[in-house]
Protein backbone atom coordinates (compact mmCIF):
# COMPACT_ATOMS: atom_id res chain seq x y z
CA UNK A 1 86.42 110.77 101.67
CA UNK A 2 84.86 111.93 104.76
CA UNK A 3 85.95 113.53 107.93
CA UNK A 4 84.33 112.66 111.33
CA UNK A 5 85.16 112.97 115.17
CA UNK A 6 87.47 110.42 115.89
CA UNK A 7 85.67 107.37 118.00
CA UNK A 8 87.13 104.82 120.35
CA UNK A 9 86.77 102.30 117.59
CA UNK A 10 89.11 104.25 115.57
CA UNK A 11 92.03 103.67 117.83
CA UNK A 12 92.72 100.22 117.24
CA UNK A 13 93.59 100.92 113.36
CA UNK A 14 95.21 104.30 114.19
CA UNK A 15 97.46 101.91 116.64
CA UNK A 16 97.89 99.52 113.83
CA UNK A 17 98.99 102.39 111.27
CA UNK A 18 101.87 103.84 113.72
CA UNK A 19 103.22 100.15 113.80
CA UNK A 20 104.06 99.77 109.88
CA UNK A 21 107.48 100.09 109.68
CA UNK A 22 107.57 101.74 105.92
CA UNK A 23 105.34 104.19 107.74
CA UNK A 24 107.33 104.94 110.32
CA UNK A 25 110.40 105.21 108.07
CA UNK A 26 108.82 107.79 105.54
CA UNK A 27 107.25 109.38 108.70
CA UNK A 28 110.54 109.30 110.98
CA UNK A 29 108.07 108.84 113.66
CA UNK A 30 108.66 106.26 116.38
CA UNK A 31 105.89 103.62 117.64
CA UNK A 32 104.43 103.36 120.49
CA UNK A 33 103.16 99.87 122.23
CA UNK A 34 99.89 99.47 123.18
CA UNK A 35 98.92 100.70 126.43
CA UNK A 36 101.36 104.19 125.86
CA UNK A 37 99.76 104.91 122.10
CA UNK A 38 96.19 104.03 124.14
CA UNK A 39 96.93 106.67 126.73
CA UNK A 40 98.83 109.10 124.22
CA UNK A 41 95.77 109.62 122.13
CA UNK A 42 92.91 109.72 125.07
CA UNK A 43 94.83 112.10 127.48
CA UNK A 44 96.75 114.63 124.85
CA UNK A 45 95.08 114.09 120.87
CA UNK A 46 91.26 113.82 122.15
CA UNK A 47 91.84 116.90 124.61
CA UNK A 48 88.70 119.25 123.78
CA UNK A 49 90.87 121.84 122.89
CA UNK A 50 92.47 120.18 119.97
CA UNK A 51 90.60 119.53 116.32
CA UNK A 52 90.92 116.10 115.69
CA UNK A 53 88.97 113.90 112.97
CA UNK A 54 89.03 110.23 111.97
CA UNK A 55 89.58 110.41 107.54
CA UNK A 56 86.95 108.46 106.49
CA UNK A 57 87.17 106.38 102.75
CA UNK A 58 83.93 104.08 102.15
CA UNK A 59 82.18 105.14 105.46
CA UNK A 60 85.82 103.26 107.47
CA UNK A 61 88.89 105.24 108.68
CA UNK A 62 91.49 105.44 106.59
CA UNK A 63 93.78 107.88 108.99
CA UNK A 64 93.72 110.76 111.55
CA UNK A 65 94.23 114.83 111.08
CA UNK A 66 94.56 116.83 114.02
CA UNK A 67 95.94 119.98 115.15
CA UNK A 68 97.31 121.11 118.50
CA UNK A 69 98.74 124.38 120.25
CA UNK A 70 102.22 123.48 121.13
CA UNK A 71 104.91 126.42 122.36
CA UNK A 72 102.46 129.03 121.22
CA UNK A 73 101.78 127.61 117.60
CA UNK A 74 99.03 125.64 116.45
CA UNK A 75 100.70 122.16 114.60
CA UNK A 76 98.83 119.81 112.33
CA UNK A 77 99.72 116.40 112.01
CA UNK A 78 98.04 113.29 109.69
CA UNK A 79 98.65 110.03 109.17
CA UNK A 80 97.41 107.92 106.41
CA UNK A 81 96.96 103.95 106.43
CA UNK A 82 99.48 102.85 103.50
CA UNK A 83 97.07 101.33 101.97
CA UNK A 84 95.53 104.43 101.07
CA UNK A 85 98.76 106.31 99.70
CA UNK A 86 98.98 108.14 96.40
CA UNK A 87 95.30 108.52 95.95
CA UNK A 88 94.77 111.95 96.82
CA UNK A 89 93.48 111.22 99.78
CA UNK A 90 95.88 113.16 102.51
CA UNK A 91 95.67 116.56 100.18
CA UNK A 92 91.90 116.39 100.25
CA UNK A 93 91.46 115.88 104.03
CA UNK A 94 93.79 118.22 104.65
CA UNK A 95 92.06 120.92 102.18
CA UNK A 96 88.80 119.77 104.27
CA UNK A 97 90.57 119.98 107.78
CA UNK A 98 91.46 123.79 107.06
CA UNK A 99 87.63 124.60 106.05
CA UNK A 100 87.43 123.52 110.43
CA UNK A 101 90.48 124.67 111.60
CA UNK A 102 90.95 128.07 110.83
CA UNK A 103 93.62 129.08 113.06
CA UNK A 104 97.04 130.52 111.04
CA UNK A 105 99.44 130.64 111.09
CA UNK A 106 99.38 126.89 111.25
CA UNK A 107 102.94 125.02 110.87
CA UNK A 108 103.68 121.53 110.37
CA UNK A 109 106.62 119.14 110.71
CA UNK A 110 107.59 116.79 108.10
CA UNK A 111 110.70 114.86 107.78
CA UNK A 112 112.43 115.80 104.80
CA UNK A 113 113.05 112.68 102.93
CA UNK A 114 108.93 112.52 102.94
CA UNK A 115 108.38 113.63 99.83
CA UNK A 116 104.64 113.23 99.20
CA UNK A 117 103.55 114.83 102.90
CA UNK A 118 106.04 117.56 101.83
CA UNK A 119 103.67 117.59 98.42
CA UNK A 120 100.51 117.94 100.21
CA UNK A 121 101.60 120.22 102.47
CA UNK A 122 102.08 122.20 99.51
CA UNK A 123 99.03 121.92 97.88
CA UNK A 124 97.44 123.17 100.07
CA UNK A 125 99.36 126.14 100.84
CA UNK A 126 102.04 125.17 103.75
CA UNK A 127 105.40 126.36 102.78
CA UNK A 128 108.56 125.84 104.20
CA UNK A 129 110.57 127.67 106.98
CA UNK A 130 114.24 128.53 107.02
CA UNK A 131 115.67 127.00 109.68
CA UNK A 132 118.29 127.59 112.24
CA UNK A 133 118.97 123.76 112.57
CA UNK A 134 116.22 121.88 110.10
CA UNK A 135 117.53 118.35 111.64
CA UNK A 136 115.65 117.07 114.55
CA UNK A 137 117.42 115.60 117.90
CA UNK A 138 117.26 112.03 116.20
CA UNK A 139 119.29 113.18 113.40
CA UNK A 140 116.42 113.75 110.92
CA UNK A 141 116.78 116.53 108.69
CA UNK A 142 113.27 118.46 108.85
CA UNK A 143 111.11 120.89 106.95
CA UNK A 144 109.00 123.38 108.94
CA UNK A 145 106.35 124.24 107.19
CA UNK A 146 104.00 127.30 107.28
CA UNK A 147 100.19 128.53 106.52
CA UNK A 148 100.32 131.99 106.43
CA UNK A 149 97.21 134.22 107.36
């Protein structure tokens, strides 16, 4: 498992990953078609001032990590091909990712019912927020999560 900077190449399978709809259940995330997931990533993921890299398993990408500043935090988000679930893969780019981005505190948002992002969040040293309403606008309860300094 390697990270790299995310290529155009990459896009296609990252576009494919958002679309599996086990994914998108554990992930409470919804897709996006084409030409708006396309435009998404080039205009607001590869912005230069986000850290963004393509998880790499055999020299191929597996997934994405990437962090953003959003309402004066920095966020992390990943996403993981299915295919590569329960391997240990997510907690070891995400041990890598923090050697690179060393902003903190650094918070994430995972829905609650996703028990193995909640896991690797934890791992690697994320712990949850209380909350003055943990469920999102969609109805999904969520955990905010925290790397302290």
């Amino acid at each position: 498992m390697l990270l790299r900077n995310v290529t155009d190449e990459d896009l296609p399978l990252f576009f494919e990953h958002q679309r599996d709809e086990v994914a998108l259940r554990m992930a409470a995330f919804p897709s996006r078609e084409r030409e708006a997931f396309m435009t998404h990533w080039r205009t607001k993921v590869l912005r230069p001032e986000n850290v963004t890299r393509a998880i790499t398993v055999d020299g191929r990408a597996a997934g994405y990590i990437s962090s953003w500043e959003q309402n004066g935090e920095r966020l992390i988000a990943y996403w993981m091909g299915r295919e590569h679930w329960g391997r240990g893969l997510a907690t070891r780019a995400l041990s890598e990712f923090l050697t690179v981005e060393r902003t903190r505190p650094l918070h994430a948002c995972v829905a609650a019912h996703n028990v193995g992002s909640i896991r690797v969040l934890e791992k690697c040293g994320f712990r949850a927020e209380p909350q003055q309403n943990p469920r999102h606008e969609d109805g999904v309860a969520e955990l905010f999560m925290t790397l302290s300094p």
